[in-house]
N, C-alpha and C. Protein backbone atom coordinates (compact mmCIF):
# COMPACT_ATOMS: atom_id res chain seq x y z
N UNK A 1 91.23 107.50 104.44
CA UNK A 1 91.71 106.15 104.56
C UNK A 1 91.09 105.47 105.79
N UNK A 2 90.65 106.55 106.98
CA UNK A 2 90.02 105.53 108.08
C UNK A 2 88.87 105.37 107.94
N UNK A 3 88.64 106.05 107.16
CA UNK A 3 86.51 106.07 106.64
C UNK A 3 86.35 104.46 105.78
N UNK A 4 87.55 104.46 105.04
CA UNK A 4 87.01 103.32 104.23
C UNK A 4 87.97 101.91 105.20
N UNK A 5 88.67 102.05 105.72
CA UNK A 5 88.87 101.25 106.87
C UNK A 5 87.69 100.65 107.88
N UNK A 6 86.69 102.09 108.06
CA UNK A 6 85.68 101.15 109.45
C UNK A 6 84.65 100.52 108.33
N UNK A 7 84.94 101.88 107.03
CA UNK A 7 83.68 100.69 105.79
C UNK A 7 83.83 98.98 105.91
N UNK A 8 85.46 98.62 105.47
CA UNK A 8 85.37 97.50 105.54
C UNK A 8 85.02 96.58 106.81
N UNK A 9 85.51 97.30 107.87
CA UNK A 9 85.64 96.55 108.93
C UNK A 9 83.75 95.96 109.15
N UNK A 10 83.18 97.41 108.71
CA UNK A 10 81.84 97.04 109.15
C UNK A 10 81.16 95.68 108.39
N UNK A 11 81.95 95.41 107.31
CA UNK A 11 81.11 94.54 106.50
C UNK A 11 81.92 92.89 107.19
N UNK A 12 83.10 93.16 107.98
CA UNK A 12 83.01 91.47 108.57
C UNK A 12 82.49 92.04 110.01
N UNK A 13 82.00 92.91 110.76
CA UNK A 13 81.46 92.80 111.85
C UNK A 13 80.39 93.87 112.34
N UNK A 14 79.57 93.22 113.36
CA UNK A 14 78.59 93.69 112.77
C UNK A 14 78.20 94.71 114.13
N UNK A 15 78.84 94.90 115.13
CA UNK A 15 79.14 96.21 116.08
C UNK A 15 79.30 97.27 115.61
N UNK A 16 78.46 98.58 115.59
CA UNK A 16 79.08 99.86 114.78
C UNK A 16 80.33 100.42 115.49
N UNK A 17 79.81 100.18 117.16
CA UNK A 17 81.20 100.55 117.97
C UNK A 17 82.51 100.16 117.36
N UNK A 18 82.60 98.86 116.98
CA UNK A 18 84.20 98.59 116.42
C UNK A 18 84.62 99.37 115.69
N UNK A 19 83.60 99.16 114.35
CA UNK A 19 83.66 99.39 113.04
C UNK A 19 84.47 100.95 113.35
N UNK A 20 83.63 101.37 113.93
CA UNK A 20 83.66 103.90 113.97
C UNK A 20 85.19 103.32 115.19
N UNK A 21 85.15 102.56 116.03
CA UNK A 21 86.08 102.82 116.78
C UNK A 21 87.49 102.56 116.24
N UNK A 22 87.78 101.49 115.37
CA UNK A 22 88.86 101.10 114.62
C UNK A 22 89.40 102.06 114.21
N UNK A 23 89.20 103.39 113.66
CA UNK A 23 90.42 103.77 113.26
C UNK A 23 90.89 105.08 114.26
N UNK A 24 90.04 105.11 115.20
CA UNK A 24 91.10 106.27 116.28
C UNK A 24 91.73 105.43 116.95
N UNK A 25 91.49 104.40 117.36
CA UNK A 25 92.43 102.95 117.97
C UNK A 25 93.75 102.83 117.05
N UNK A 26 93.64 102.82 115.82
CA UNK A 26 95.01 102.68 115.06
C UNK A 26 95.93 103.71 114.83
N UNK A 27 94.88 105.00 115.14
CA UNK A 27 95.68 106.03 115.06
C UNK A 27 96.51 106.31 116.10
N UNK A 28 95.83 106.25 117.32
CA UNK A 28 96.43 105.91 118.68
C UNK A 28 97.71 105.20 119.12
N UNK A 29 97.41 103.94 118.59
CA UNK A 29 98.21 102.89 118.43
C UNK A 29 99.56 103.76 117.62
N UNK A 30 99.23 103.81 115.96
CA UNK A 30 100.63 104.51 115.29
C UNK A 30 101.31 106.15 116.35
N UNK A 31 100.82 106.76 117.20
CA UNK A 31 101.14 107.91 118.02
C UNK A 31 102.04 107.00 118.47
N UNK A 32 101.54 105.83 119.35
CA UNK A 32 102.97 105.32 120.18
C UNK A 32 103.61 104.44 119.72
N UNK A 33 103.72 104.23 118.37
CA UNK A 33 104.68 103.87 118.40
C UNK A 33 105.75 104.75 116.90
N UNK A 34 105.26 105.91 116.55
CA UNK A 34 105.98 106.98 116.29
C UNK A 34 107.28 107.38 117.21
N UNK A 35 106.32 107.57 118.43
CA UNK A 35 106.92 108.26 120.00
C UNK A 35 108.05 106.40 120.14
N UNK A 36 108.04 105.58 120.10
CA UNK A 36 108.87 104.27 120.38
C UNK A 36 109.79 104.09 119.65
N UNK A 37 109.79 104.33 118.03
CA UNK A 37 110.39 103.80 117.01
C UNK A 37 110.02 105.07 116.24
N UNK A 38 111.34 106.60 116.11
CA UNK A 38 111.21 107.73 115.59
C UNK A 38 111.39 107.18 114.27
N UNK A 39 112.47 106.70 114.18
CA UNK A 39 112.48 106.58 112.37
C UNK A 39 111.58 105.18 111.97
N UNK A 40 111.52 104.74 112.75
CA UNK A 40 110.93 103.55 111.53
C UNK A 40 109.30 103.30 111.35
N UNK A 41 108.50 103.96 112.33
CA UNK A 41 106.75 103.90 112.24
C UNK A 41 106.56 105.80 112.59
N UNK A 42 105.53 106.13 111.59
CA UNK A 42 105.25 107.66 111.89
C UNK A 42 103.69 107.25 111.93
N UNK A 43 103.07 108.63 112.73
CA UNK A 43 101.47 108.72 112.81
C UNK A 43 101.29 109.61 111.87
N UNK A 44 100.04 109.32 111.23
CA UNK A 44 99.21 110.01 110.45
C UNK A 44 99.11 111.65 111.14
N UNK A 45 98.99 111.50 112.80
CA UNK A 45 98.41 113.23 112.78
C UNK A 45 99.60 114.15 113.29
N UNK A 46 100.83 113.42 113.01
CA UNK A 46 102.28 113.92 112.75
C UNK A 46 102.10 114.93 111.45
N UNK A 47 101.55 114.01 110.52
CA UNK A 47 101.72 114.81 109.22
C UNK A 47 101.01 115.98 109.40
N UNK A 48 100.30 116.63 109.80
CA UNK A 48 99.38 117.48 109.83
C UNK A 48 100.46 118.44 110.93
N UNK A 49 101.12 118.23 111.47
CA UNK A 49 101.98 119.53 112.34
C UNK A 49 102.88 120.37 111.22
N UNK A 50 102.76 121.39 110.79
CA UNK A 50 103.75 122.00 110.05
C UNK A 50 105.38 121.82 110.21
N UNK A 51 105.67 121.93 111.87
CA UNK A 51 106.78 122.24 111.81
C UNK A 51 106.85 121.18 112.99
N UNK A 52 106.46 119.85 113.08
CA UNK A 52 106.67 118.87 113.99
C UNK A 52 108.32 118.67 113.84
N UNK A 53 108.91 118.02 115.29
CA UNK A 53 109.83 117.85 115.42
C UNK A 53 109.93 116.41 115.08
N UNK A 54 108.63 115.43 114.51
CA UNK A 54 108.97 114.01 114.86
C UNK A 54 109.53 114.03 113.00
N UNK A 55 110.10 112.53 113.00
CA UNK A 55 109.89 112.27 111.79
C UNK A 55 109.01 111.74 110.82
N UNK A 56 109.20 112.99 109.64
CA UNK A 56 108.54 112.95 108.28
C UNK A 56 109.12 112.42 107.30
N UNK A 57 108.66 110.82 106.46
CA UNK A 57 109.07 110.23 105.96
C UNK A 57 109.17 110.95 104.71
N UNK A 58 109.66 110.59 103.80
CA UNK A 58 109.79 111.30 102.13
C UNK A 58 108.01 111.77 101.37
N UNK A 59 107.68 111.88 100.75
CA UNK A 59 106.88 112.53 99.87
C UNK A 59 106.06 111.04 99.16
N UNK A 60 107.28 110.31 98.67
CA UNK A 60 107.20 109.43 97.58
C UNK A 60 107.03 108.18 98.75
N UNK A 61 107.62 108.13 99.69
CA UNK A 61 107.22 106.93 100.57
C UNK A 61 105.57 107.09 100.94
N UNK A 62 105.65 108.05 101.70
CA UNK A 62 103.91 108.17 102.23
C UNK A 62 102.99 107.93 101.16
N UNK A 63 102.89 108.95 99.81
CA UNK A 63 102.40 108.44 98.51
C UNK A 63 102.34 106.83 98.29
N UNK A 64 103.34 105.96 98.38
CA UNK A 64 103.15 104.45 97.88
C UNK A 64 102.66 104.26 99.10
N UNK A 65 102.33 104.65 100.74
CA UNK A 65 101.82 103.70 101.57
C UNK A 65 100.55 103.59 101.55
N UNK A 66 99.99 105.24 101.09
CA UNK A 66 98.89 105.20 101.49
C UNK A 66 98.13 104.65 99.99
N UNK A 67 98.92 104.58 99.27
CA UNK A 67 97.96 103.73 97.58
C UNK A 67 97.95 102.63 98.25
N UNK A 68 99.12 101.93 98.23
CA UNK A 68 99.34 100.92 98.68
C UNK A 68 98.35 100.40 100.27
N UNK A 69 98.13 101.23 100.96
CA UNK A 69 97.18 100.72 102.04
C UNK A 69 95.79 100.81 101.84
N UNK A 70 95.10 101.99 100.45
CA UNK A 70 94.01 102.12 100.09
C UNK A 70 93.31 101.09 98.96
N UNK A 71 94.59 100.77 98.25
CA UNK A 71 94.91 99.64 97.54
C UNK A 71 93.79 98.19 97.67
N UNK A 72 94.70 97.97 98.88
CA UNK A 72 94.60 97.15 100.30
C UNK A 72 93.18 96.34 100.30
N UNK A 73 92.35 97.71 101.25
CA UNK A 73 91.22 98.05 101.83
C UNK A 73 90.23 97.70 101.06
N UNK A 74 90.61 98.39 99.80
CA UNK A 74 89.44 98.34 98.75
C UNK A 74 89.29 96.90 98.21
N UNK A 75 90.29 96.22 97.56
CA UNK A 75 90.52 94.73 97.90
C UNK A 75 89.41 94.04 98.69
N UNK A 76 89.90 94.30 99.59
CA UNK A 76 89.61 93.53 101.06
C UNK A 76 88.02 94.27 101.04
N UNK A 77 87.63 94.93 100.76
CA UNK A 77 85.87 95.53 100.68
C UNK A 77 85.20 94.77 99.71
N UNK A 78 85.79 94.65 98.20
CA UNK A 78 85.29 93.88 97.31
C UNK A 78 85.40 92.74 97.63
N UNK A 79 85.82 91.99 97.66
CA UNK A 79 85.85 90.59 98.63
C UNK A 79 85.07 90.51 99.58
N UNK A 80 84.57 91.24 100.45
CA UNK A 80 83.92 91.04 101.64
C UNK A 80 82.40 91.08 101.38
N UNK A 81 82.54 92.50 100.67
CA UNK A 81 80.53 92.75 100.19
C UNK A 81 80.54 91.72 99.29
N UNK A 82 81.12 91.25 98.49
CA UNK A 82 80.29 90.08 97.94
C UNK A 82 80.09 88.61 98.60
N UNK A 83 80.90 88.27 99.80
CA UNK A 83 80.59 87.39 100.66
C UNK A 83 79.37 87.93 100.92
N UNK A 84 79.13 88.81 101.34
CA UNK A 84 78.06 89.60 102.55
C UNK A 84 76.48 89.82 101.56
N UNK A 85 76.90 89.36 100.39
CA UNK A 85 75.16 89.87 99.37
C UNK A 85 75.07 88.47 98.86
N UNK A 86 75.74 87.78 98.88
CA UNK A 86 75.42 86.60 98.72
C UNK A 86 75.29 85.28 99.77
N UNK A 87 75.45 85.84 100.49
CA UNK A 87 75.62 85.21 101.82
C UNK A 87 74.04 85.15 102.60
């Protein structure tokens, strides 16, 4: 999901730094505020602890976020590369 995140990002800007940097910045970002707000925002590299103490949202929630955020992206890519080839 962050691969096709800096994909899009790269196609409205044209820094590779952003583009590759955008998604350890968001990941970063969701760490604190996991650590701020336990139940209501979790990080992605939460999920990956077996036996983390933070909270792990349901099965079926994470499933609709991440369609739903890949959803999104891809959207937002098709829209963009065709600004960007015709442009």
């Amino acid at each position: 999901m962050f691969g096709l995140l800096s994909a899009v990002v790269s196609l409205f800007v044209d820094n590779r730094f952003i583009a590759l940097g955008l998604g350890f910045t968001l990941t970063m970002m969701l760490n604190v505020l996991s650590n701020a707000m336990p139940h209501v925002a979790f990080s992605p590299v939460l999920l990956c602890i077996g036996c983390s103490p933070a909270y792990i949202p349901t099965f079926s929630a994470t499933i609709t976020g991440f369609v739903i955020a890949i959803g999104g992206l891809s959207a937002l890519g098709s829209i963009a590369g065709r600004r960007r080839v015709y442009v």
